[in-house]
C-alpha atoms as a PDB file:
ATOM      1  CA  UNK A   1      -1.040   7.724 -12.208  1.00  0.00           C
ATOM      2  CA  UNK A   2      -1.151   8.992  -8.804  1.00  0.00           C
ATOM      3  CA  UNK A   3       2.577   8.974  -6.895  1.00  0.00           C
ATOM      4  CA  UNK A   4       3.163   5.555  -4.980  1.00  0.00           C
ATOM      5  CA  UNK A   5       3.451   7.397  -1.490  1.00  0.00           C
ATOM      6  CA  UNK A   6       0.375   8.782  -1.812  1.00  0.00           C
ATOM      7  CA  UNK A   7      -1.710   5.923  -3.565  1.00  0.00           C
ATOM      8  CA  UNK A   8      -4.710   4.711  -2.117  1.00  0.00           C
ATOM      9  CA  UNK A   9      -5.420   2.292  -4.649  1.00  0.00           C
ATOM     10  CA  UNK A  10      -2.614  -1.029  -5.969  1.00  0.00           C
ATOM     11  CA  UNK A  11      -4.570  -3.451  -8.295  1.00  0.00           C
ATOM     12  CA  UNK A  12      -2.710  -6.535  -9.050  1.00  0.00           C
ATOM     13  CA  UNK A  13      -2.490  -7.793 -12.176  1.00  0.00           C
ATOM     14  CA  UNK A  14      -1.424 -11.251 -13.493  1.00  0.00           C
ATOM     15  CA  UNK A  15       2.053 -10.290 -14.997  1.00  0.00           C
ATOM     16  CA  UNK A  16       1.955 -12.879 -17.809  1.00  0.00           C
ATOM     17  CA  UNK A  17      -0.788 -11.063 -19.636  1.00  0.00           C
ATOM     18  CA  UNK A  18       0.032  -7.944 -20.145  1.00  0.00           C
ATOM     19  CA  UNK A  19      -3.180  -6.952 -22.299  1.00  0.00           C
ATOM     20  CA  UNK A  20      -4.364  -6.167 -19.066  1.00  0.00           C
ATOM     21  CA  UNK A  21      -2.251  -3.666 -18.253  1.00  0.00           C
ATOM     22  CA  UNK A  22      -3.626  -0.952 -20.034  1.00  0.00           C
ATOM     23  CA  UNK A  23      -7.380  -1.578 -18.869  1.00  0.00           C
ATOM     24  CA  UNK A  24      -5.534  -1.744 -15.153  1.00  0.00           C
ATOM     25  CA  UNK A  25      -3.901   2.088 -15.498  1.00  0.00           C
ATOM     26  CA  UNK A  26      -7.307   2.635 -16.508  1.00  0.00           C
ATOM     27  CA  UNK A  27      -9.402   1.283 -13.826  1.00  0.00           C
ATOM     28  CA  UNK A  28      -9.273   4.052 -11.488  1.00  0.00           C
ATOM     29  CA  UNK A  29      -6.454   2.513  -9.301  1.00  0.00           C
ATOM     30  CA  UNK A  30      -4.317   5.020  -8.168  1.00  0.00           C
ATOM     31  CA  UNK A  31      -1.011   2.361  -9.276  1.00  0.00           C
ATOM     32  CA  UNK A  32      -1.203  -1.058 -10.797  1.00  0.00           C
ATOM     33  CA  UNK A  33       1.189  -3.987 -10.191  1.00  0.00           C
ATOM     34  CA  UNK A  34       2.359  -6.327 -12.651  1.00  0.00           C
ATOM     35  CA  UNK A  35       2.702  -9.580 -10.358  1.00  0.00           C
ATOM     36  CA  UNK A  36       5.450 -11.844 -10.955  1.00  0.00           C
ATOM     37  CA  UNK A  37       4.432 -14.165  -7.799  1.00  0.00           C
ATOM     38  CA  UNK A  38       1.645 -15.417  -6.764  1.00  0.00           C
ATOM     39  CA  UNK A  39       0.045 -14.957 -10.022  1.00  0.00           C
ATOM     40  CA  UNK A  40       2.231 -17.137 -12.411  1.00  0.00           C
ATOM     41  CA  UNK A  41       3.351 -20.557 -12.193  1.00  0.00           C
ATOM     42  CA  UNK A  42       6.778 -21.826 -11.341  1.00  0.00           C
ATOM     43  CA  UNK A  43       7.073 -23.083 -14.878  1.00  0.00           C
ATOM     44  CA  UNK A  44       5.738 -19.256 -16.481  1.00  0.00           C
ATOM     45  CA  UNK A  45       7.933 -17.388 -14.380  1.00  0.00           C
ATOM     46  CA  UNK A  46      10.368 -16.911 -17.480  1.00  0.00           C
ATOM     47  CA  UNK A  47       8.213 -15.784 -19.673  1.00  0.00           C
ATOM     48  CA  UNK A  48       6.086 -13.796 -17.417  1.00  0.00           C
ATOM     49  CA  UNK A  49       9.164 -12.073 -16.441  1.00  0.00           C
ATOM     50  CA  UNK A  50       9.933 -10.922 -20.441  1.00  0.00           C
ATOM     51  CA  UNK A  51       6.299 -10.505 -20.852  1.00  0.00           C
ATOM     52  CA  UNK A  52       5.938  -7.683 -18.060  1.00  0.00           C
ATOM     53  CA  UNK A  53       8.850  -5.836 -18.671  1.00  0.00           C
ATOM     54  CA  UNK A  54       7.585  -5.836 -22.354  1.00  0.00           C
ATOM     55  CA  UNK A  55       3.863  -4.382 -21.107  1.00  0.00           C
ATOM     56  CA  UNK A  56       5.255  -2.088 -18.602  1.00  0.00           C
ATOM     57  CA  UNK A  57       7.649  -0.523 -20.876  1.00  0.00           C
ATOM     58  CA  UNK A  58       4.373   0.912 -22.815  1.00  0.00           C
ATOM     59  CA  UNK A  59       2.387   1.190 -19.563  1.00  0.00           C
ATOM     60  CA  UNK A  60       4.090   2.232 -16.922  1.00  0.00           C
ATOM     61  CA  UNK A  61       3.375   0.985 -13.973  1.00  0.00           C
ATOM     62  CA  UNK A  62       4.747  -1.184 -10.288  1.00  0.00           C
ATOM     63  CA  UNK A  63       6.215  -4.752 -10.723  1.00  0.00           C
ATOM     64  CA  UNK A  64       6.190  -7.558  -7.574  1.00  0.00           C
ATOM     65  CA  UNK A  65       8.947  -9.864  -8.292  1.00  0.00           C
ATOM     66  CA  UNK A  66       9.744 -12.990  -6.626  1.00  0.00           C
ATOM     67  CA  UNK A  67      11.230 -13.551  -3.094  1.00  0.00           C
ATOM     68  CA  UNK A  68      14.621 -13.558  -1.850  1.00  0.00           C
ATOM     69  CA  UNK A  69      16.053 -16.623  -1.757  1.00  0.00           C
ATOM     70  CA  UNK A  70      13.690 -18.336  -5.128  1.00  0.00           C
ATOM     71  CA  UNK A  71      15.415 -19.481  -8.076  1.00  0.00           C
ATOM     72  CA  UNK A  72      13.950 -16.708  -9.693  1.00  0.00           C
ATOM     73  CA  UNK A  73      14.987 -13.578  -7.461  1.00  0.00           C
ATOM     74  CA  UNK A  74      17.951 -12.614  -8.828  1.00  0.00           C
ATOM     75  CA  UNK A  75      17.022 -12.992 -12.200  1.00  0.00           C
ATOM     76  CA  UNK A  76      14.008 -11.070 -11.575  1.00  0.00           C
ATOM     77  CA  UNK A  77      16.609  -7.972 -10.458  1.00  0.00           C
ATOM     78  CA  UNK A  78      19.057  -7.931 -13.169  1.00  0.00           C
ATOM     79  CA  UNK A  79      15.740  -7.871 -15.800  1.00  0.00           C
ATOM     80  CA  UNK A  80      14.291  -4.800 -13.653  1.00  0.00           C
ATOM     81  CA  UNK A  81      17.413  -2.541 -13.213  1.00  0.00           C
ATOM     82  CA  UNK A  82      17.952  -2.079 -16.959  1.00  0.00           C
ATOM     83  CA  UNK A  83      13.760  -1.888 -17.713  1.00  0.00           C
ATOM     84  CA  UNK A  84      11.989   1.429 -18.880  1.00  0.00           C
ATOM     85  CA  UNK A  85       8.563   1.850 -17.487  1.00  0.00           C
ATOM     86  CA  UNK A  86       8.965   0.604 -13.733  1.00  0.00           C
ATOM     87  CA  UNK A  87       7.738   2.890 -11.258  1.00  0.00           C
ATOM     88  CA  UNK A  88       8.101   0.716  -8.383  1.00  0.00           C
ATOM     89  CA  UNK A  89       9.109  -3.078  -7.180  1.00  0.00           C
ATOM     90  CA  UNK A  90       7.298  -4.793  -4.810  1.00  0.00           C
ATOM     91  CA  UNK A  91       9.228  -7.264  -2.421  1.00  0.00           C
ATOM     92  CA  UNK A  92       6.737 -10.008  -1.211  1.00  0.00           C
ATOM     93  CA  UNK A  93       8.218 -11.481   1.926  1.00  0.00           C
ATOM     94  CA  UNK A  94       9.674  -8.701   3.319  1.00  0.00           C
ATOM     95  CA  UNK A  95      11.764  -9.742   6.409  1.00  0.00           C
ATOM     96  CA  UNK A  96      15.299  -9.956   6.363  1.00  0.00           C
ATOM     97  CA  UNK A  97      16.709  -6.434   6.753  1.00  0.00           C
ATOM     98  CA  UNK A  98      20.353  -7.438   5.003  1.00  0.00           C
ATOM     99  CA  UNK A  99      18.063  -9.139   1.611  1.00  0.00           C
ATOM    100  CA  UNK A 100      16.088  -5.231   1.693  1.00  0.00           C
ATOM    101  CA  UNK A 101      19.406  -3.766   1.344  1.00  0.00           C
ATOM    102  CA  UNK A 102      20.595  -5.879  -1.650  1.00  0.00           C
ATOM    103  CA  UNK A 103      17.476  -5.515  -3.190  1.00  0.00           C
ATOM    104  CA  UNK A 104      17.733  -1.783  -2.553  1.00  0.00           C
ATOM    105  CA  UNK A 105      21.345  -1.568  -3.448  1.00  0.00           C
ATOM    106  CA  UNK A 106      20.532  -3.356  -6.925  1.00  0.00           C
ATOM    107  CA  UNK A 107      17.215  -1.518  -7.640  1.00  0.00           C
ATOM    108  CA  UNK A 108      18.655   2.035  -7.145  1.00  0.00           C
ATOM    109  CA  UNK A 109      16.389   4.741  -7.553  1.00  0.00           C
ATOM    110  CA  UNK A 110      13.762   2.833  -8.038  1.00  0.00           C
ATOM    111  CA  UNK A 111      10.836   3.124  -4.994  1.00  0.00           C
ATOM    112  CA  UNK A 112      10.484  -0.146  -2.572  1.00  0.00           C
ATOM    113  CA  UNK A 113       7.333  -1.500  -1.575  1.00  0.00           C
ATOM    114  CA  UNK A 114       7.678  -4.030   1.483  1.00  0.00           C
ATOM    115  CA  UNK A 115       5.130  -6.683   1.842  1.00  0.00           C
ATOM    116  CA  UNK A 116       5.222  -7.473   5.256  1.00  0.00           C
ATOM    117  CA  UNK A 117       3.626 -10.840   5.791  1.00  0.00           C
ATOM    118  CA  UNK A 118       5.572 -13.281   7.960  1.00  0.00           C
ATOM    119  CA  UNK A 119       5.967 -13.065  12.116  1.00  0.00           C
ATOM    120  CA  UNK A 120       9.387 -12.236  11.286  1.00  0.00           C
ATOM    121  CA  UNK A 121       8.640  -8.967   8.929  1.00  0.00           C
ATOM    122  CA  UNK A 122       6.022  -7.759  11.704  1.00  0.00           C
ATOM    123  CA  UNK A 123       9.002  -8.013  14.451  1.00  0.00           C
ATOM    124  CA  UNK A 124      11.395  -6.532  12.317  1.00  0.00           C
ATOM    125  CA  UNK A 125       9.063  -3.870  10.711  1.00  0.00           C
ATOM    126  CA  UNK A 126      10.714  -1.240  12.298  1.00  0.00           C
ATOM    127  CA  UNK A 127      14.100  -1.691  10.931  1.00  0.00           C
ATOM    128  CA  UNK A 128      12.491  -2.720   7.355  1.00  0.00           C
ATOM    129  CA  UNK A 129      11.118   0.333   6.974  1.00  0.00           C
ATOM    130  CA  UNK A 130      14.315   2.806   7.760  1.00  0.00           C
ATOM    131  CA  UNK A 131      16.222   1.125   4.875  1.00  0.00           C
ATOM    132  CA  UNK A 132      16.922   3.334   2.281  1.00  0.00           C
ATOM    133  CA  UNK A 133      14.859   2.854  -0.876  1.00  0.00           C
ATOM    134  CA  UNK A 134      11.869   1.850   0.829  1.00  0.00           C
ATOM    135  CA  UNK A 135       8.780   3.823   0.412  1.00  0.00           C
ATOM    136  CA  UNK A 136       6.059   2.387   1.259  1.00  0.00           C
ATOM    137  CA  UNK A 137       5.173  -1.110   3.664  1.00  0.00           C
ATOM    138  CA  UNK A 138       2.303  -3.026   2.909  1.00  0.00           C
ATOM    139  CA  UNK A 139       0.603  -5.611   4.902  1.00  0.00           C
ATOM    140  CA  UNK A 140       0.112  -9.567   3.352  1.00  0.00           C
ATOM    141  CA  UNK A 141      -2.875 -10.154   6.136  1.00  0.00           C
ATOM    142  CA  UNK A 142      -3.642 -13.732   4.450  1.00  0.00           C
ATOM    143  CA  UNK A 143       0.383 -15.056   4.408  1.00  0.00           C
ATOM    144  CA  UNK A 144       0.872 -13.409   7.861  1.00  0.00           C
ATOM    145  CA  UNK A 145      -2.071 -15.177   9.366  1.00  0.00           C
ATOM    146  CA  UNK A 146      -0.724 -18.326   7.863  1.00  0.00           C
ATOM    147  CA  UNK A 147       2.366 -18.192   8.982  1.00  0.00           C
ATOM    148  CA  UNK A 148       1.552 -16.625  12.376  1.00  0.00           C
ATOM    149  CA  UNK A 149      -1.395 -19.797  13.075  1.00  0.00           C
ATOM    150  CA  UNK A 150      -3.715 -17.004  13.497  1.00  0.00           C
ATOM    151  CA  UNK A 151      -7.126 -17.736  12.287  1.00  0.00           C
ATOM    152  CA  UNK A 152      -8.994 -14.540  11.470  1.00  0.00           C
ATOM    153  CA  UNK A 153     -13.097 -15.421  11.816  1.00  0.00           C
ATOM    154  CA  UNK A 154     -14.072 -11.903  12.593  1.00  0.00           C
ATOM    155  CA  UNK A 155     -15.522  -9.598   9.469  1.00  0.00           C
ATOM    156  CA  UNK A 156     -12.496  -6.835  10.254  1.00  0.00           C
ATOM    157  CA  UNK A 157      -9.475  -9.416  11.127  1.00  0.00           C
ATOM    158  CA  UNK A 158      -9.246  -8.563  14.758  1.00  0.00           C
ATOM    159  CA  UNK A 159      -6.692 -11.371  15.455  1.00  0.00           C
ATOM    160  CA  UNK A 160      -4.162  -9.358  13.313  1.00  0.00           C
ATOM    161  CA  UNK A 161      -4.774  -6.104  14.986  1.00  0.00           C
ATOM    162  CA  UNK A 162      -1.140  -5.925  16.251  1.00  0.00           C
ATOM    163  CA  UNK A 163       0.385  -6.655  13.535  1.00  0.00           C
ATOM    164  CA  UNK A 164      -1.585  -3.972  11.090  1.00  0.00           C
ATOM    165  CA  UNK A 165      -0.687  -1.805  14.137  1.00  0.00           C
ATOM    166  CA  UNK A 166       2.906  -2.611  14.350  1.00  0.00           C
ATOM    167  CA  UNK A 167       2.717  -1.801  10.410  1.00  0.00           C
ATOM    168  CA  UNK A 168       1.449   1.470  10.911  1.00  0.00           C
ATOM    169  CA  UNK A 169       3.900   2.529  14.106  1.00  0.00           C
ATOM    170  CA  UNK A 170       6.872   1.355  12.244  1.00  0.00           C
ATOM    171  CA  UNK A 171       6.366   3.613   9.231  1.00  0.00           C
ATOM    172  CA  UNK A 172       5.762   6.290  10.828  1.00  0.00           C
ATOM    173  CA  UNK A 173       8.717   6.141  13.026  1.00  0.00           C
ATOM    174  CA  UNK A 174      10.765   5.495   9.964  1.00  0.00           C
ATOM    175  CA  UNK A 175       8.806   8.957   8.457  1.00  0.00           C
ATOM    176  CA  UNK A 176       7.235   7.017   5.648  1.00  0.00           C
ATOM    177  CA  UNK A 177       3.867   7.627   4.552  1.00  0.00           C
ATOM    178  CA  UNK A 178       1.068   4.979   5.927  1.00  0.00           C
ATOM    179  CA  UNK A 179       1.116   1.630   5.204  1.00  0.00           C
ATOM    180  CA  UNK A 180      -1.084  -0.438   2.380  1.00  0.00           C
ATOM    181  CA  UNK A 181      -3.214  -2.682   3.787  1.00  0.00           C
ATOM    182  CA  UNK A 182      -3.992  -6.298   2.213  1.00  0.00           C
ATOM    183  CA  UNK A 183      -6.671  -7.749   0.383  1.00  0.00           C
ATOM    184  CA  UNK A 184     -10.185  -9.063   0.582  1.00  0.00           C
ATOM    185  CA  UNK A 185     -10.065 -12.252  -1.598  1.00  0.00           C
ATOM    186  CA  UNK A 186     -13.873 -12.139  -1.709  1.00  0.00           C
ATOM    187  CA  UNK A 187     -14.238  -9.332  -3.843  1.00  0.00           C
ATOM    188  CA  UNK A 188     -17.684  -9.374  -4.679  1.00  0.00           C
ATOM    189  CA  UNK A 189     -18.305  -8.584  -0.901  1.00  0.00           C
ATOM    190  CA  UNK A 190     -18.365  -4.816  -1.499  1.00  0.00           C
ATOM    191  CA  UNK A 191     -19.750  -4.337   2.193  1.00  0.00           C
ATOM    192  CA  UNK A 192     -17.042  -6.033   3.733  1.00  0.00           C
ATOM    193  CA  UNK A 193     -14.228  -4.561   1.622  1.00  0.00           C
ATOM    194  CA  UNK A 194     -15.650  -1.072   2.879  1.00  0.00           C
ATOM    195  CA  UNK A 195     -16.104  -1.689   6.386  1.00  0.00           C
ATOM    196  CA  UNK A 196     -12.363  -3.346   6.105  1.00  0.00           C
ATOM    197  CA  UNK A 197     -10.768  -0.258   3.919  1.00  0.00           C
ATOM    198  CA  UNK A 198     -12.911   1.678   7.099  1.00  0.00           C
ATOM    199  CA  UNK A 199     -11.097  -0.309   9.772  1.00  0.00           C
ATOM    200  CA  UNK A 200      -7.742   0.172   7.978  1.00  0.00           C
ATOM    201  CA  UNK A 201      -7.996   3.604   7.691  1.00  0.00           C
ATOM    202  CA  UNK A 202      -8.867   4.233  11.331  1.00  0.00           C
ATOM    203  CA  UNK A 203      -5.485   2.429  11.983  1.00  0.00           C
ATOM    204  CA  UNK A 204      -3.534   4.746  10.264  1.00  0.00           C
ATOM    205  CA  UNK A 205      -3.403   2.730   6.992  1.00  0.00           C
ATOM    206  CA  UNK A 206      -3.491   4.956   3.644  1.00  0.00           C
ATOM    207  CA  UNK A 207      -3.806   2.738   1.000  1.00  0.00           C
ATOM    208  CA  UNK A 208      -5.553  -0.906   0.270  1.00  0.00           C
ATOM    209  CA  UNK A 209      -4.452  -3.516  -2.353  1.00  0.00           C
ATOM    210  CA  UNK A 210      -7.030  -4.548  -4.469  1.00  0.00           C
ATOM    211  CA  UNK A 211      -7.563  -7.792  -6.677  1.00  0.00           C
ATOM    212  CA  UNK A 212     -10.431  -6.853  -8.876  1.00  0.00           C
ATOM    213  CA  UNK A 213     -11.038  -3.675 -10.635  1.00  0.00           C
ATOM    214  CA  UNK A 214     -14.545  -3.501  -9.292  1.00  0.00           C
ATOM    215  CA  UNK A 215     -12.519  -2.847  -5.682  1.00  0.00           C
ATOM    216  CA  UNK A 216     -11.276   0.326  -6.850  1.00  0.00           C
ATOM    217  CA  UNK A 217     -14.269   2.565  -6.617  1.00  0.00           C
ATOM    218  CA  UNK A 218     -15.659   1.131  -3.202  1.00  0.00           C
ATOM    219  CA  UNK A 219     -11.982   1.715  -1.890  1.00  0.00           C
ATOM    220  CA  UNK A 220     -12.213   5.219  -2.539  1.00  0.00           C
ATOM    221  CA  UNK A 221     -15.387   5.866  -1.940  1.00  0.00           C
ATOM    222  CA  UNK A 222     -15.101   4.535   1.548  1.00  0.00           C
ATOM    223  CA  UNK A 223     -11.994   7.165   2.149  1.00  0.00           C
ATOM    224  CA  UNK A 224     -13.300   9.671   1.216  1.00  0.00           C
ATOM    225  CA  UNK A 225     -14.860  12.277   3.984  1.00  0.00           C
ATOM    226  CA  UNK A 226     -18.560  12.937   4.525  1.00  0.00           C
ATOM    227  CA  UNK A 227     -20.024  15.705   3.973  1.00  0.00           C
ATOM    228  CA  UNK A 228     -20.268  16.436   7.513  1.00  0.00           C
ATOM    229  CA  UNK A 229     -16.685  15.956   8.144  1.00  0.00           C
ATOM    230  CA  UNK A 230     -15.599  18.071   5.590  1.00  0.00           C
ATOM    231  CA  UNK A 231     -17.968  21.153   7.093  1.00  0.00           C
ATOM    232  CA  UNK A 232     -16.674  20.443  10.368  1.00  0.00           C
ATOM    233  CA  UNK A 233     -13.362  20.424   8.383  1.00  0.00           C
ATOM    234  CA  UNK A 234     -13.769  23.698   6.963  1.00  0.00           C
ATOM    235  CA  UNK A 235     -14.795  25.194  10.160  1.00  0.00           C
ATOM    236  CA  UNK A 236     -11.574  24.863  11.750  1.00  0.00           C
ATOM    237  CA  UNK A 237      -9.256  25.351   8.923  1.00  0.00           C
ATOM    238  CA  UNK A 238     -11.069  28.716   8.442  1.00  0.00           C
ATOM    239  CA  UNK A 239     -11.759  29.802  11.773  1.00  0.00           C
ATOM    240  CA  UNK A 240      -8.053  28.575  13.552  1.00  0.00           C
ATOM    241  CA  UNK A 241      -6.010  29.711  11.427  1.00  0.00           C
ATOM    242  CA  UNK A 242      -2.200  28.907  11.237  1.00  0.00           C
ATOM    243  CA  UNK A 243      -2.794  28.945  15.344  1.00  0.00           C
ATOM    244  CA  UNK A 244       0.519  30.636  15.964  1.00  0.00           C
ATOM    245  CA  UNK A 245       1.582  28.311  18.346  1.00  0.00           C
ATOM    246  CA  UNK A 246      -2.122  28.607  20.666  1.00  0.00           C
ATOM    247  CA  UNK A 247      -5.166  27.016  20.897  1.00  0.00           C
ATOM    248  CA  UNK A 248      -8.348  28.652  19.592  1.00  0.00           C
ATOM    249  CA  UNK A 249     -11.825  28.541  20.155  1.00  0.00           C
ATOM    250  CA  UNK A 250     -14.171  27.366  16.891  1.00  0.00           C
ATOM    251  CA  UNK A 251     -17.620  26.908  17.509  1.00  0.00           C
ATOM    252  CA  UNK A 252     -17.413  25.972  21.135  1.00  0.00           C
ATOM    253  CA  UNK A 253     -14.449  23.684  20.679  1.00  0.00           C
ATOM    254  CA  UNK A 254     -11.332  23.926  21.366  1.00  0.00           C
ATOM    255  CA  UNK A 255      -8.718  23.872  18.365  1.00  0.00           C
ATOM    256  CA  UNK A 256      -5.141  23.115  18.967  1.00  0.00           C
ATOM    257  CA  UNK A 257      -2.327  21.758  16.345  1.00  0.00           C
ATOM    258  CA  UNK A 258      -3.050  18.268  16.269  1.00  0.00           C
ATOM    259  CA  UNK A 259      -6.730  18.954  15.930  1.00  0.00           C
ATOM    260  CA  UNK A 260      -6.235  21.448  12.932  1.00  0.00           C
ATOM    261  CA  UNK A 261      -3.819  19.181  11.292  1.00  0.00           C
ATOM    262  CA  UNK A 262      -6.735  16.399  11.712  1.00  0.00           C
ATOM    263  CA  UNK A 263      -8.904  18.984   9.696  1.00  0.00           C
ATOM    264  CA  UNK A 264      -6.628  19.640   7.199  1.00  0.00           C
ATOM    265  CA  UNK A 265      -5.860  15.911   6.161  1.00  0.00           C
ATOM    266  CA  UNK A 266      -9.457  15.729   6.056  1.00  0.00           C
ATOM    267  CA  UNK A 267      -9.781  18.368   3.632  1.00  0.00           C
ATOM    268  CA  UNK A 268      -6.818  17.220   1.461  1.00  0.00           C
ATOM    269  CA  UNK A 269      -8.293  13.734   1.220  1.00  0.00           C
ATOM    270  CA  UNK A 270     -11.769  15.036   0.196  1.00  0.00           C
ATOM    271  CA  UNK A 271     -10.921  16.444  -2.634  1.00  0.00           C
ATOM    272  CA  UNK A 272      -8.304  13.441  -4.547  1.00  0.00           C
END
């Protein structure tokens, strides 16, 4: 599966059923994540734990475990550290810088996923993502908006725009790649989860979590260049150069680093 800093595609999976896990790596996503959270009852959590580890071990894959400060936290970390087949933990909650370290300290070696979704993780963002061990943020639109009183009624959630901004600004500042954004519970709305994946990716987001398989493909098919931007793509890589430090003419326009380096993502991303 495709490396977690440069996935575009995390599909959730329930982690108590672990049958799923191979028709997950298969999807299409670029990771999968066994979910430990939201996806299992307080009384499965036990068993959900064993039965993860248990599925991931023959499918590798990510794993979100439970917050700090649940009865099932710690637990959750000592199980991890000594499992075969995790390729990444996600922390949901993400907000306390000193509860990122422990987790990072315990989980060593292994890459950290932040979700980000409280007022608190968005203020703190920028310190979240500089601890070491963290490697990507992600962005939990629907908790956030809960616990921020926002109420998103527009199709692409501009009542969290700071705080998918903040996101973005904090990781790179912290020189990590850009964030995950969050879901689109409705995922039989494969217009909306384009225009959103759209939005995101204008905003410097590079990767969306997804709920249902079918998500996968429109995700990726709403990253990926047109046609026309890859020509115009081509143009410039081919006619700039490596610049040497000036700007160039191409075409009537006027080509300078930051323009060539736009051209060259462009490029890279049209052909994953």
């Amino acid at each position: 599966m495709t490396a977690l800093a440069t996935a575009r595609t995390l599909l959730f999976v329930p982690g108590n059923k672990p049958a799923l896990f191979g028709k997950a790596a298969g999807s299409g996503a670029d990771c999968y994540i066994a979910d430990l959270e939201d996806a299992v009852a307080p009384a499965d959590k036990e068993q959900a734990r064993s039965a993860a580890l248990d599925g991931l071990a023959g499918t590798p894959g990510l794993i979100r475990i439970n917050a700090a400060g649940t009865a099932w936290h710690d637990d959750d970390l000592q199980a991890i550290a000594l499992a075969p087949g995790v390729q990444g933990v996600m922390l949901p909650m993400a907000e306390d810088v000193d509860a990122v370290r422990r987790v990072s300290d315990r989980l060593a070696g292994i890459p950290l996923v932040l979700l980000v979704e409280t007022a608190r993780g968005i203020r703190d963002a920028g310190m979240l993502a500089q601890v070491p061990g963290v490697t990507r943020l992600a962005f939990g639109n629907l908790d956030f908006a809960l616990d921020a009183g926002i109420e998103p009624r527009t199709d692409d959630e501009d009542e969290l725009l700071y705080a998918r901004s903040a996101l973005t600004l904090a990781a790179r500042a912290a020189g990590l790649p850009g964030p995950v954004d969050g879901v689109l519970g409705d995922f039989k709305n494969t217009d909306l989860l384009r225009r959103r994946t759209t939005r995101a990716w204008d905003l410097g987001f590079r990767g969306k979590l997804c709920i249902h398989p079918s998500q996968v493909a429109v995700v990726h098919d709403a990253v990926r260049p047109s046609e026309d931007e890859v020509a115009w793509a081509s143009r410039i890589v081919d006619g700039a150069g490596d610049l040497d430090g000036a700007a160039v003419q191409v075409d009537g326009e006027m080509v300078d680093r930051p323009v060539l380096l736009k051209a060259q993502d462009l490029l890279a991303r049209a052909v994953v």
